[in-house]
Each structure stands twice: as structure tokens, then as C-alpha cells.
Protein backbone atom coordinates (compact mmCIF):
# COMPACT_ATOMS: atom_id res chain seq x y z
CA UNK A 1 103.68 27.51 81.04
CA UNK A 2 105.07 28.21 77.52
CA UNK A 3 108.32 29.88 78.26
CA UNK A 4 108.65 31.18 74.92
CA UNK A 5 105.76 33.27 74.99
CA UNK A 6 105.65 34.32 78.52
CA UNK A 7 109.66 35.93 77.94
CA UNK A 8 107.64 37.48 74.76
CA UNK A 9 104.56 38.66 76.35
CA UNK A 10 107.27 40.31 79.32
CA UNK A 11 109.71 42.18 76.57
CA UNK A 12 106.79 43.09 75.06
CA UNK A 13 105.36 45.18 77.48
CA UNK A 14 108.21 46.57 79.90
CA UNK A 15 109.23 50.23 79.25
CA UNK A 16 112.80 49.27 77.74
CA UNK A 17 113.68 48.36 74.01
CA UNK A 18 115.83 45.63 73.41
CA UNK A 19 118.02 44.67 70.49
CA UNK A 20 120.88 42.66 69.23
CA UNK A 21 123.00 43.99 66.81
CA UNK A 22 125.66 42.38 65.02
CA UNK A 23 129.63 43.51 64.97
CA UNK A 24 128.57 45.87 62.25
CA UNK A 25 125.91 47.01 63.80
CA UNK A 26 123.29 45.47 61.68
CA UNK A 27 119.86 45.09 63.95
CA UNK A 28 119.20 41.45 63.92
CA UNK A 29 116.95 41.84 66.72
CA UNK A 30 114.06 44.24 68.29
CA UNK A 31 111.90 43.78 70.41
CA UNK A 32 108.16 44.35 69.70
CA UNK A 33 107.45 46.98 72.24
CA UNK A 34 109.75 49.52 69.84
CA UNK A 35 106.56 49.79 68.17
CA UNK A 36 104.71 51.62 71.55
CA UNK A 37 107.98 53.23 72.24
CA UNK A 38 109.18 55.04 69.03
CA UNK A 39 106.61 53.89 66.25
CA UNK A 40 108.70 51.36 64.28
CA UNK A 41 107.37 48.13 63.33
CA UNK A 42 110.09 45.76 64.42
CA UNK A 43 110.55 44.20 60.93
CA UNK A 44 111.08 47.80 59.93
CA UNK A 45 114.31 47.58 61.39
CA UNK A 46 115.34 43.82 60.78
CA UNK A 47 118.38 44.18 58.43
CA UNK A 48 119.00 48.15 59.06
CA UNK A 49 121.72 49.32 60.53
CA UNK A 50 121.01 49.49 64.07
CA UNK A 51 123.20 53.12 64.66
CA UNK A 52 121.56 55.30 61.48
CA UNK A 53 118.38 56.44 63.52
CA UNK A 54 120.80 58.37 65.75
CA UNK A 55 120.92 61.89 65.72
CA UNK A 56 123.57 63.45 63.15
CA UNK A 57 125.25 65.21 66.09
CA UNK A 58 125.25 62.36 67.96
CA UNK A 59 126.10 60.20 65.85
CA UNK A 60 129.92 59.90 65.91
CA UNK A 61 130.69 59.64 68.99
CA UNK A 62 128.05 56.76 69.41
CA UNK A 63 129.65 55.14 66.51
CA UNK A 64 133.18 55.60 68.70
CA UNK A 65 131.84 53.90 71.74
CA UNK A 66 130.62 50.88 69.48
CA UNK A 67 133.81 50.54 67.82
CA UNK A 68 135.34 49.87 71.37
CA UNK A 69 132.41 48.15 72.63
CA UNK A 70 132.73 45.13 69.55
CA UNK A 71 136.38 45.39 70.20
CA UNK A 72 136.40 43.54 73.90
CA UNK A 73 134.30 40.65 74.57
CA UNK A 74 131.88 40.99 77.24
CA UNK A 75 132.57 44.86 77.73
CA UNK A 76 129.63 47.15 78.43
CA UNK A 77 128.44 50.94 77.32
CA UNK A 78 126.39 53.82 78.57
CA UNK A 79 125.60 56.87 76.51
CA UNK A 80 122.58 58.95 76.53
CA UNK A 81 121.67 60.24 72.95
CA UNK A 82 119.32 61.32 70.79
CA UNK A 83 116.95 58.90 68.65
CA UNK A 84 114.63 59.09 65.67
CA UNK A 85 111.07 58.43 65.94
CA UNK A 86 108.98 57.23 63.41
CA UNK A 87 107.05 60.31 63.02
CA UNK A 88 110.37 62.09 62.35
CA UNK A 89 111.25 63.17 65.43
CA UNK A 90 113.95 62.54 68.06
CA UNK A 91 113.57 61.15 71.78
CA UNK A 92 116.06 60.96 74.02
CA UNK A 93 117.11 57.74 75.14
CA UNK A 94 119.16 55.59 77.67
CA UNK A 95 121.37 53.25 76.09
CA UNK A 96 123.41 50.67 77.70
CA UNK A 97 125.00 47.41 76.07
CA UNK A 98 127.08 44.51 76.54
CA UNK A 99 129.03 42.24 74.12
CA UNK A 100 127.55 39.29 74.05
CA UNK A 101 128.83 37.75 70.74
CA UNK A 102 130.22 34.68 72.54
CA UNK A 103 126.84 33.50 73.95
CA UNK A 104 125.96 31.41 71.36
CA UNK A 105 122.17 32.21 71.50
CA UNK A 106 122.75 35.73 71.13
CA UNK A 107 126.18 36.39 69.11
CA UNK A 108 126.19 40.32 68.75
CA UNK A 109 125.68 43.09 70.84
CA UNK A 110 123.10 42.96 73.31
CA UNK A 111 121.65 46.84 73.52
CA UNK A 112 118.72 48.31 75.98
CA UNK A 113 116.55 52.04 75.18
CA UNK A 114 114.93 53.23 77.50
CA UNK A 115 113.53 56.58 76.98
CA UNK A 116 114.28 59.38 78.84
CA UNK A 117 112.99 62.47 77.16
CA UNK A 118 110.57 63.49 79.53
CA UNK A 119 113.71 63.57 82.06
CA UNK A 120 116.16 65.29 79.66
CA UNK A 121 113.04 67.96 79.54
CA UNK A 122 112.79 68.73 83.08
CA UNK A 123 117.00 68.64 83.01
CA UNK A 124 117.12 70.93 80.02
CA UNK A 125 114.13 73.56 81.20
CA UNK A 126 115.94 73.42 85.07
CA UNK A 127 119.11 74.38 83.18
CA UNK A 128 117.73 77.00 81.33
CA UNK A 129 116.36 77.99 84.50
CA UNK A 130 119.27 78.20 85.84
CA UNK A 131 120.96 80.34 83.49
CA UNK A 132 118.29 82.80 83.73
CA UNK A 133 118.55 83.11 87.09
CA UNK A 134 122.49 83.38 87.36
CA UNK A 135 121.70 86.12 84.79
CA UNK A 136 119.83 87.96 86.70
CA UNK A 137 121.69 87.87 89.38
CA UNK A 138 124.95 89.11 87.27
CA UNK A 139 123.17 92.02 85.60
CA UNK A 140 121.81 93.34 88.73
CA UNK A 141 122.64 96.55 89.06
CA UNK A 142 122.48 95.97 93.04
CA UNK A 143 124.36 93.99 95.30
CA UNK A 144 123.17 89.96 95.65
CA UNK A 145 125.34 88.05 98.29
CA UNK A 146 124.68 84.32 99.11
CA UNK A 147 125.95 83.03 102.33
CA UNK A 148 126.61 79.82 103.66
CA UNK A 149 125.30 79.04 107.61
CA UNK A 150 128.64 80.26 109.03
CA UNK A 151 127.66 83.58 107.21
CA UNK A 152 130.81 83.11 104.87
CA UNK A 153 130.50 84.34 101.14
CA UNK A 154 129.53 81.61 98.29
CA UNK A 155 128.28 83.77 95.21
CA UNK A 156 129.36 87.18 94.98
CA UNK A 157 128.05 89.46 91.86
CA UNK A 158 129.33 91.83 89.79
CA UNK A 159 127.00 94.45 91.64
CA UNK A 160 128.63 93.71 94.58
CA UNK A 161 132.08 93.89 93.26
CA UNK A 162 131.02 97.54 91.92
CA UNK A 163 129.49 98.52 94.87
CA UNK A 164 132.12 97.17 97.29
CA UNK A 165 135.31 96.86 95.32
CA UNK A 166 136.58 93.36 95.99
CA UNK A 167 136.28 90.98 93.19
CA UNK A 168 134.18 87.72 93.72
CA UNK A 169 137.84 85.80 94.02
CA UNK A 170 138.74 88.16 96.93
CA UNK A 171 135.43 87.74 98.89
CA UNK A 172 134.08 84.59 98.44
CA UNK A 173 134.69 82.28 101.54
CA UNK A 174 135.10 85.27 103.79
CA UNK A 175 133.10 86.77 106.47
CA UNK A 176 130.60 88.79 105.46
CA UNK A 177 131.06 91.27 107.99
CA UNK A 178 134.60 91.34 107.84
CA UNK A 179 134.39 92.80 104.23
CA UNK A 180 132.03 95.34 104.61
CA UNK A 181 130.94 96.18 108.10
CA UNK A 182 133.29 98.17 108.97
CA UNK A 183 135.26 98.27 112.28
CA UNK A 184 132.30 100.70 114.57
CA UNK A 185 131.09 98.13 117.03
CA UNK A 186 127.32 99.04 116.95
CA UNK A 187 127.66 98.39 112.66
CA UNK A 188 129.04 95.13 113.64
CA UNK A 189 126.33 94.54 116.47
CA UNK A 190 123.71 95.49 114.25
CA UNK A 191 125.11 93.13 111.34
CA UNK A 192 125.65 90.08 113.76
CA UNK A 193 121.57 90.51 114.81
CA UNK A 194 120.53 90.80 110.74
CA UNK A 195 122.20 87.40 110.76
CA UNK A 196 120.79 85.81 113.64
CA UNK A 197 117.07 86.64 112.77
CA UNK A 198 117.78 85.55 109.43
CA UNK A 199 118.80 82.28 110.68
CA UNK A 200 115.67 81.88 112.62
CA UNK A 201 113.39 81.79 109.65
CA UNK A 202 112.99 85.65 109.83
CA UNK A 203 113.60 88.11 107.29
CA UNK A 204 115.02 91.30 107.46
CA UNK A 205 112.90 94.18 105.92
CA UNK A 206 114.70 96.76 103.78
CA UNK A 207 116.50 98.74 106.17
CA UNK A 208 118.81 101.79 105.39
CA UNK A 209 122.33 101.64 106.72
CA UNK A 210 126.07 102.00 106.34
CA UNK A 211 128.25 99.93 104.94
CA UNK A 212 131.93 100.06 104.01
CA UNK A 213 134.11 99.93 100.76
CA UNK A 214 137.74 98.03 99.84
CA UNK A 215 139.03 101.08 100.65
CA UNK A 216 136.98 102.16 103.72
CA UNK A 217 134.74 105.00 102.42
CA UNK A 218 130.97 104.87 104.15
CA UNK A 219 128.16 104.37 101.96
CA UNK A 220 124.68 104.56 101.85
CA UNK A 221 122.71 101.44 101.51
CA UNK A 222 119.44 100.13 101.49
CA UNK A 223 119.78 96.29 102.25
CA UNK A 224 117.38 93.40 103.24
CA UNK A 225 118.54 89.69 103.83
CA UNK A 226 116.00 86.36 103.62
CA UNK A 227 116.84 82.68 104.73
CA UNK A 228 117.46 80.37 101.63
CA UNK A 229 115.19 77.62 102.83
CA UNK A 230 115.63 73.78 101.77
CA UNK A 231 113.33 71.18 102.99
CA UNK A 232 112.20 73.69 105.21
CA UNK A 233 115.79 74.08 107.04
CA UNK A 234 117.89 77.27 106.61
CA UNK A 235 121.14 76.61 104.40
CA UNK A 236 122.25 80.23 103.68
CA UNK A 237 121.32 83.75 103.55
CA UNK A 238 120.54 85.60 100.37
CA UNK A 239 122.16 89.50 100.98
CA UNK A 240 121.16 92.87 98.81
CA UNK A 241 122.22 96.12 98.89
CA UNK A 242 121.63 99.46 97.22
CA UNK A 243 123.49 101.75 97.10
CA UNK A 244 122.03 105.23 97.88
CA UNK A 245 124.45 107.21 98.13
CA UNK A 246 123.08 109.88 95.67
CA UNK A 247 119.46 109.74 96.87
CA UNK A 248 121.30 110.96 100.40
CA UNK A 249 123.05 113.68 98.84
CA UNK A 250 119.74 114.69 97.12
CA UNK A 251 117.69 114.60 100.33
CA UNK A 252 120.62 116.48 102.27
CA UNK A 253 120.65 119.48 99.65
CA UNK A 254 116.89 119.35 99.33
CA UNK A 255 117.16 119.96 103.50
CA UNK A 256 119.78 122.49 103.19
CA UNK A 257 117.97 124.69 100.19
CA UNK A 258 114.56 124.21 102.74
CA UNK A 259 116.62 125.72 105.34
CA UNK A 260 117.77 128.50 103.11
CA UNK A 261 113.87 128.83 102.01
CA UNK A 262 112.73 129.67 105.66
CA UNK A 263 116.00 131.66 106.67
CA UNK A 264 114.33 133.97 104.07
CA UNK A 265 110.64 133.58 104.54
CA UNK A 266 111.24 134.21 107.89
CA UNK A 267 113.15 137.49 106.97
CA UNK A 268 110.99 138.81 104.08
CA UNK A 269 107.90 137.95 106.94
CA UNK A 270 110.26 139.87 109.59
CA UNK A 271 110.41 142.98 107.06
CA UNK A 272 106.50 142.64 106.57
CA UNK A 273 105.73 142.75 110.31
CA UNK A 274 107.88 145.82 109.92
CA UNK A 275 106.37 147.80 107.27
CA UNK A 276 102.54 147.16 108.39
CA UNK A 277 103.58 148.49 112.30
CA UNK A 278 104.88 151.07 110.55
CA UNK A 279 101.85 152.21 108.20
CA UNK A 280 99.65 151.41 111.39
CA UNK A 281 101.79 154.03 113.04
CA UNK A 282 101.53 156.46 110.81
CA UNK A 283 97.83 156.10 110.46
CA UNK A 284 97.41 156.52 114.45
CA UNK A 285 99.34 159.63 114.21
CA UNK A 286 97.28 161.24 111.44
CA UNK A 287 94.07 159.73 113.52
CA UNK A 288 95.60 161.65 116.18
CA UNK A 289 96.16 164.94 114.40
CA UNK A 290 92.73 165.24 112.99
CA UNK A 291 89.75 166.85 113.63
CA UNK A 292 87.44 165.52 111.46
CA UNK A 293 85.28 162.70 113.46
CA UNK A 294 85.05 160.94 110.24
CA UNK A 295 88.07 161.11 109.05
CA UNK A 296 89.45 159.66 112.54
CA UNK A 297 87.05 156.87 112.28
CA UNK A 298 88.05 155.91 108.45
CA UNK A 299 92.09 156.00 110.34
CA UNK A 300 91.18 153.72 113.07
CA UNK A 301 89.26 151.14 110.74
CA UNK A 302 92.00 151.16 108.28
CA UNK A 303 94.72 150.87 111.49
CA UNK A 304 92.15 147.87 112.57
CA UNK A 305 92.29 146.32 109.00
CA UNK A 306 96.42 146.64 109.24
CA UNK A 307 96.75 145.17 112.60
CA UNK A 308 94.66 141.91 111.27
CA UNK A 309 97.55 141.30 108.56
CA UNK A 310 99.92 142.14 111.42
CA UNK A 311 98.74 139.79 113.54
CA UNK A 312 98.65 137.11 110.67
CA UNK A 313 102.75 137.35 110.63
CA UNK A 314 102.81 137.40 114.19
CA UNK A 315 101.30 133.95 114.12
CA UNK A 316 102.74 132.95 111.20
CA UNK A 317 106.13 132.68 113.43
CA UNK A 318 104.44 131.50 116.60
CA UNK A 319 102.24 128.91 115.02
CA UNK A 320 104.30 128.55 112.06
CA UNK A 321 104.09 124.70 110.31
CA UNK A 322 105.31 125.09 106.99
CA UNK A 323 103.42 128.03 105.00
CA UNK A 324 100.56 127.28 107.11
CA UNK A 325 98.53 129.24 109.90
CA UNK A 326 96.91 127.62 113.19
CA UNK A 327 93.21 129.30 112.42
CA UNK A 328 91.76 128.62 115.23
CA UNK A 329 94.87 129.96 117.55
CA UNK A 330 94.67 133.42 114.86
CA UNK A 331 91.08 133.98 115.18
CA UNK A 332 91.37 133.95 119.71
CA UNK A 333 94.19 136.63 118.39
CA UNK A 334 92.26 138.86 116.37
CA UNK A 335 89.39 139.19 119.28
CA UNK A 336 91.96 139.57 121.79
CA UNK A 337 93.71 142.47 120.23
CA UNK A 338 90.66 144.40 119.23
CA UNK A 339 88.87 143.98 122.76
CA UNK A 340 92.17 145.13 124.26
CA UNK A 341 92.81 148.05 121.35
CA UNK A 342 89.90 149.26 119.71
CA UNK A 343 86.58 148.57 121.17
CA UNK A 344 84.48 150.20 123.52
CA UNK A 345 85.05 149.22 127.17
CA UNK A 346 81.10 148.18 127.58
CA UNK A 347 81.19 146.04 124.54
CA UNK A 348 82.38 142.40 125.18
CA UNK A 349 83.55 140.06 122.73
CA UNK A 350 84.10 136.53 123.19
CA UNK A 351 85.41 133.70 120.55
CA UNK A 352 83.84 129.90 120.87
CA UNK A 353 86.71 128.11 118.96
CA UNK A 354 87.56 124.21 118.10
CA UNK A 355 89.86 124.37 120.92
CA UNK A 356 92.13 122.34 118.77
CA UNK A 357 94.69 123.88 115.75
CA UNK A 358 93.48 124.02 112.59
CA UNK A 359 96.69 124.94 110.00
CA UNK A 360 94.97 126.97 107.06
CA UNK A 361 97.13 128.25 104.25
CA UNK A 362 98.76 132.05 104.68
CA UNK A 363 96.63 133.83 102.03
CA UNK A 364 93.07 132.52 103.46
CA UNK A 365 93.79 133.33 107.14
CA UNK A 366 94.11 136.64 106.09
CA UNK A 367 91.27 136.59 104.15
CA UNK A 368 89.27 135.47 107.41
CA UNK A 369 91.29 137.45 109.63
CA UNK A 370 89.86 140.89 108.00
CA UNK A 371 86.70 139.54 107.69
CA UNK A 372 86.11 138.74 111.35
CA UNK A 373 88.08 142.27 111.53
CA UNK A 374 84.93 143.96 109.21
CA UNK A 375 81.94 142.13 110.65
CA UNK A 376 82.97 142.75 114.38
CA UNK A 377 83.79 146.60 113.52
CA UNK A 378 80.40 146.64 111.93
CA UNK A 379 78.94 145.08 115.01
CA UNK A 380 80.19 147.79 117.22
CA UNK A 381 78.84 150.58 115.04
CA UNK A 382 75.39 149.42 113.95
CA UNK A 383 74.30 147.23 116.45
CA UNK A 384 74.72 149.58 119.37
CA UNK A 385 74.19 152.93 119.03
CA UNK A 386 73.65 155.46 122.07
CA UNK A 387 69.78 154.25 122.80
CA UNK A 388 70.69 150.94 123.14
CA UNK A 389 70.46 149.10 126.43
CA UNK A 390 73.76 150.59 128.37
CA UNK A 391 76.73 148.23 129.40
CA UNK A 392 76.10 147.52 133.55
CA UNK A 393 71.86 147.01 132.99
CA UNK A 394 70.39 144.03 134.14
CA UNK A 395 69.81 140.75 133.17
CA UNK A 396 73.18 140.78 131.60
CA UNK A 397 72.19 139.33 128.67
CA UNK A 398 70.81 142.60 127.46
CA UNK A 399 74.67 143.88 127.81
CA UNK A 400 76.13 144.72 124.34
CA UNK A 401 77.84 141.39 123.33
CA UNK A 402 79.73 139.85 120.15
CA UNK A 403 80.10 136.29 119.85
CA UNK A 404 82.24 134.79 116.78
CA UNK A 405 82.40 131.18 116.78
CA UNK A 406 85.02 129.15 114.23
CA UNK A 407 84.20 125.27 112.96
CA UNK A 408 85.53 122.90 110.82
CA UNK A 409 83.45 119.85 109.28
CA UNK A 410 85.26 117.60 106.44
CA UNK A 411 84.33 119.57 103.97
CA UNK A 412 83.78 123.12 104.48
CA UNK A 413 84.59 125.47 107.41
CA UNK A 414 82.12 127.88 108.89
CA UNK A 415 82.97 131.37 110.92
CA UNK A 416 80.48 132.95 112.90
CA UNK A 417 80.05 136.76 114.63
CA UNK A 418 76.45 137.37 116.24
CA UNK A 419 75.75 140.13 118.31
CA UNK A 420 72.56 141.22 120.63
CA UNK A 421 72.39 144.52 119.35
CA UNK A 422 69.16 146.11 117.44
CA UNK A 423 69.64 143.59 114.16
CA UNK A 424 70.54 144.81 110.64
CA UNK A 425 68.29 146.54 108.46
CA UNK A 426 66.35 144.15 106.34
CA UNK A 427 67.91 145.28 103.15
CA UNK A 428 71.05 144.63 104.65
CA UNK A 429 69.98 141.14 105.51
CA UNK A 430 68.32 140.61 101.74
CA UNK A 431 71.76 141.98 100.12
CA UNK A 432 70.14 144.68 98.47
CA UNK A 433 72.10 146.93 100.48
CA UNK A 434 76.05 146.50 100.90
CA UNK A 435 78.22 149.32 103.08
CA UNK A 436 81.85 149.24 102.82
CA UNK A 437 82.61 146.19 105.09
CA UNK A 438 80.29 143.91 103.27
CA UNK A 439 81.41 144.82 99.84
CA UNK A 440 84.84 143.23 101.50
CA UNK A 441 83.61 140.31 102.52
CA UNK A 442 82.03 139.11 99.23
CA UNK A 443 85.15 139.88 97.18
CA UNK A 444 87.30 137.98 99.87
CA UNK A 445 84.42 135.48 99.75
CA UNK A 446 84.59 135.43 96.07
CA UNK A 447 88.04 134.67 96.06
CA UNK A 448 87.93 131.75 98.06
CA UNK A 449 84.43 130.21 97.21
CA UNK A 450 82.55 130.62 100.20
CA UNK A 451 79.38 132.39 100.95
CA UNK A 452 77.32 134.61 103.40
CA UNK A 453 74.71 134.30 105.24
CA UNK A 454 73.08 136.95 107.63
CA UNK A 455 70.14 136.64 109.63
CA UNK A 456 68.27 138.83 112.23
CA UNK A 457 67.72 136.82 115.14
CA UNK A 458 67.62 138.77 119.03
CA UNK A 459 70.33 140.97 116.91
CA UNK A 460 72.42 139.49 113.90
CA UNK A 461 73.51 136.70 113.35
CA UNK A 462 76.21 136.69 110.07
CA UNK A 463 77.91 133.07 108.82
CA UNK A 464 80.94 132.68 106.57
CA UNK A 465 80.97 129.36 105.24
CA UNK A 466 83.82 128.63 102.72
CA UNK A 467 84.88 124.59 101.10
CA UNK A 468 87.94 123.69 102.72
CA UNK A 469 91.16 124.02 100.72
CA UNK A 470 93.43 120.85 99.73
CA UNK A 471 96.20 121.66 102.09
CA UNK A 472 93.78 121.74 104.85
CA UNK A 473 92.84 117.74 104.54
């Protein structure tokens, strides 16, 4: 084996760049791989000074470290620094030499580059990455703790040295707990089993609390802690808190001004209740002081009408869920008051409801209220008059009876009153004709974009069907 050209062949091709420069730092030697490695032909560099192709601000305190380096026989160097390419361009490189300049083979400076810019990359972009992170973290406006395994402090921000008022010199290395839970044993409990599940892999969801100051004031927080996981093994805890302080204050006036809303609703409804019992009062004692027939039935119908609205308030306090109205509790009301008030004894009225609550806004269950109110009114004066089948005959289906009937399907709700009397007129049942009652229910209709249907069927049979309103869903 030629020697010679096997130690050339092997410089050749290895990774590193060798050279020999003299005390001066002329090149007197490179290797031929410096041609894969940073695009100069070797005899390029022959006769050059070996140091120029260092980067400017490099450059001087390589030159420094040579100086020192030619100065002791047999002393070695490490730098890391930046050097030109061919192209123009600088690479990063490893350099490491010894004085060799009394070998007499090589007499100079024996000097290795290796390049490392792919490495000084990664270093650079994971330092970079870094930074951005520790900036982050120190213009939070929120709290960010890190915690070591014994749960003591390691990075404190400025967040939590405004939310908190110790200063990342006074808390980190101490307790956690000590600083800001507080001295209430459940706080502390509840702090201690944060830690614990965090140190078993789990993390702790954002969960509102309190939390203490420097100075000992409570305040609202919202905070969540995580495992910092290396390798898969838990070596700290990563703490936030927010403070919400002012979102509490807003939620407990918010409370306090709903309060002061139904102290009044339920006083302005109190004063409605009032006023209607009153009107319906004075209309049964000018029904009673009349002698006109028709004028006594125009009172009762217009006490009737009243005593739906009245009956609205009086559920809107039993039933009450907001401004809301249990419809199918109201409409069992309505038939129980007129079957115990106004109707004839031989008529009997019966209500087929969900037999669950149905909360309807204020304005529509009196809208349906005095619509039930009109059609079963109507029933009793149309559908039975004195030739009609009377109240004990036999089978007792043939007794005078009202049915009214209340559903609700997603989308629209549907109110029904049938009777067994002698039907409507079919005029009445084409809409041609309208009385009184039935001119109210299509404006009340109108209002709330529903329809009517009425159909003469072993008596009448009358359906409200109206779309069901966005607070109902």
C-alpha cells in the first residue's frame, strides 16, 4: 500500500479541513477536501494569508488567539468563528490548532475546520426561540409561575408581581402556597390537591378561586396549572392566574340591579292585579244594577275578558321564570275560573293539556288567555241555546260539553276549544261572517302570526295555531 496516497485519499474525504500555516499565518498547506467544504481550490489559498477569509467581526479576536498560539510551542486553540465561502458567503466553523513548528515535517501551525453551521443554526433559531418565549411570558398581562417538583418558585413574571405584589427576587425559591394561598385551611387543602394532580400527569382545568395579595387582600382569579413534562417525567408545574376581580364586581352589580328589576316588576305587576280587580268590580256592580239583559251580558263578558288578564298576573307570580308564563299551568286556570264563575252549571268544560310547563312570553299568554276566554264564551252562547239537548239526558255524551286542548310541536303551538253543541253557522265557519269575539281573535292572531281554523264537526271544532316565539325554544 502506497502510504502517501492512502493519507491523501483519507484527508481528502473526511468532513474536517486541514491546514498548516506558517508563524505569520501564511497558508502553506490545505487540504483538498476545502474544495467540497467551502468551494476553494486548494492552490487558491497556497501563499494567502490563512486568517483574511475570517469574518470582519471576527476577525480580531482570532488574530489575538494566533498571536498567543505562535507564541508557545506546542500550545493549542479553540474558537468557533465565522468563515468565507467561495460563493461569498460565511459558514460557521470549528477551529482548533496546535503549534507544531518544531516537528520538522510540519514547521507552522497545524489548524482543523470543521463546519458547524448547520449546528450554530439550530443554536441560533433555539435562542431566538427562546427569547420569544421569555417574551411572552414577561408581557403577559396574567400571572405565569414555574415550579420546581417541591412546588417552590423558579420563574416568576412581571404579571405575577402585579397581580400579587412580591417582586420575582422576593418569591422565587419559596412555596407557592405560602405566598399566595392564604392562611383558610380549605384554600390551602384545595391548593395542596391542584398540586398533587398536577404531579400525576393531570392538568388542572381553569378553575375560579381566591387567592391572596403581599398585603392580604382576596382576589378573584381564574387559574389552571399543567405538568412541564421532560422525557415524559414531570419536572415542574407551569401556574396562571387571572385576575377577575372586576368581572366579579360586574356580575355582582348586574345581580343586584336584576334584583332591583323584579323588586319592581313584581310591584308594578302587584298594582296591576290591583287595578283590573278593581275595574272587574266595578263592572259586577253596574252588571248588578242594571236592567237591561243586554247590557248585563256585555258587563259580564267584559268582567270575563278582565279576569283573563287577572289571572295572567296571578300566574305570572306563581309560575313566574323570568318574564315568562307556564302556558299550559295558565290555560287549566282560565277553565277553572270560568267553570267556577261564569258558566252555566249544566255546561262542563274540561282542558286536555301537555301536562308539562310550557314558559311563553307575558304579552302572548294574554293574547291566548282572552282568546280561549272569547271562543269558550261563544261556545256557551251559540252552541246551546234553550232547545238543545238539556244537561242530565242520556247517553252523556249528548250533555253540553267544551273541550280546549293546548300542544306544542317544535315549531308552532296549537290551542283547541270544541264543543257538542248545534255547530256554527256556515258563514261563520267560511269567515264571511265575524261577531265580536272573532273579530278579537284575528287581530290577536294577527299580532302574533298565527291562524284560525273552524270546522263543524258533531258541533265546532275551532284551532288556534300560532309559530312559536324565540324565547320559547
Amino acid at each position: 500500500m502506497d502510504n502517501g496516497k492512502f493519507f491523501e485519499a483519507l484527508i481528502e474525504n473526511i468532513s474536517d479541513v486541514l491546514a498548516i500555516l506558517d508563524p505569520d499565518g501564511t497558508t502553506r498547506f490545505k487540504s483538498a477536501n476545502v474544495r467540497h467544504v467551502f468551494g476553494w481550490d486548494p492552490e487558491e489559498l497556497i501563499g494567502r494569508s490563512g486568517l483574511e477569509l475570517i469574518h470582519p467581526d471576527d476577525r480580531d479576536a482570532v488574530f489575538e488567539q494566533f498571536a498567543v498560539l505562535v507564541a508557545a510551542t506546542g500550545g493549542r486553540a479553540e474558537t468557533e468563528c465565522r468563515y468565507q465561502h467561495r460563493d461569498g458567503s460565511y459558514r460557521w466553523v470549528s477551529m482548533s490548532a496546535i503549534n507544531r513548528t518544531d516537528d520538522p515535517v510540519i514547521n507552522g501551525v497545524l489548524v482543523r475546520y470543521y463546519d458547524v453551521s448547520e449546528r450554530k443554526r439550530l443554536e441560533l433559531e433555539s435562542e431566538r426561540r427562546r427569547l420569544y418565549l421569555e417574551e411572552i411570558v414577561a408581557s403577559a398581562p396574567d400571572a405565569i409561575i414555574t415550579l420546581d417538583p417541591e412546588h417552590r418558585v423558579v420563574e416568576w413574571n412581571p404579571g405575577a408581581a402585579e397581580l400579587f405584589g412580591y417582586s420575582a427576587a422576593e418569591a422565587e425559591g419559596r412555596n407557592l402556597d405560602d405566598l399566595v394561598a392564604g392562611a383558610d385551611p380549605g384554600e390551602r387543602r384545595r391548593a395542596a390537591e391542584y398540586s398533587a394532580r398536577v404531579m400525576r400527569h393531570e392538568t388542572v382545568p381553569h378553575t375560579e378561586s381566591t387567592r391572596f395579595r403581599k398585603d392580604g387582600t382576596p382576589v378573584a382569579v381564574i387559574l389552571a396549572d399543567a405538568p412541564i413534562l421532560m422525557e415524559g417525567q414531570p419536572i415542574g408545574i407551569v401556574a396562571t392566574y387571572k385576575d377577575i376581580t372586576e368581572q366579579k364586581e360586574a356580575e355582582r352589580r348586574v345581580r343586584a340591579l336584576l334584583e332591583e328589576k323584579d323588586v319592581i316588576l313584581q310591584e308594578i305587576r302587584h298594582r296591576i292585579r290591583n287595578d283590573l280587580a278593581l275595574v272587574a268590580s266595578l263592572l259586577s256592580v253596574q252588571a248588578g244594577q242594571s236592567e237591561s239583559p243586554e247590557v248585563v251580558t256585555a258587563l259580564n263578558e267584559a268582567q270575563n275578558r278582565i279576569q283573563v288578564i287577572h289571572t295572567v298576573y296571578d300566574r305570572l307570580e306563581m309560575t313566574q321564570t323570568g318574564d315568562t308564563v307556564d302556558l299550559d299551568a295558565l290555560l287549566s286556570g282560565v277553565v277553572t275560573d270560568l267553570q267556577r264563575s261564569t258558566l252555566p252549571g249544566d255546561v262542563t268544560v274540561t282542558y286536555n293539556g301537555t301536562g308539562t310547563a310550557y314558559p311563553t312570553v307575558t304579552r302572548r299568554a294574554v293574547a291566548i288567555g282572552i282568546m280561549v276566554n272569547e271562543l269558550i264564551t261563544n261556545a256557551v252562547k251559540y252552541a246551546f241555546p234553550g232547545t238543545a239537548v238539556p244537561a242530565n239526558s242520556e247517553p252523556p255524551a249528548t250533555r253540553p260539553r267544551i273541550t280546549v286542548s293546548f300542544g306544542a310541536a317544535p315549531d308552532r303551538l296549537t290551542i283547541g276549544v270544541c264543543d257538542n253543541g248545534i255547530g256554527v253557522p256556515a258563514e261563520v265557519a267560511a269567515g264571511i261572517r265575524r261577531g265580536y269575539g272573532l273579530t278579537v281573535i284575528d287581530a290577536l292572531l294577527t299580532q302574533h302570526q298565527g291562524y284560525m281554523e273552524i270546522r263543524r264537526n258533531d258541533g265546532t271544532d275551532v284551532k288556534l295555531v300560532m309559530p312559536v316565539f324565540t324565547e320559547e325554544r
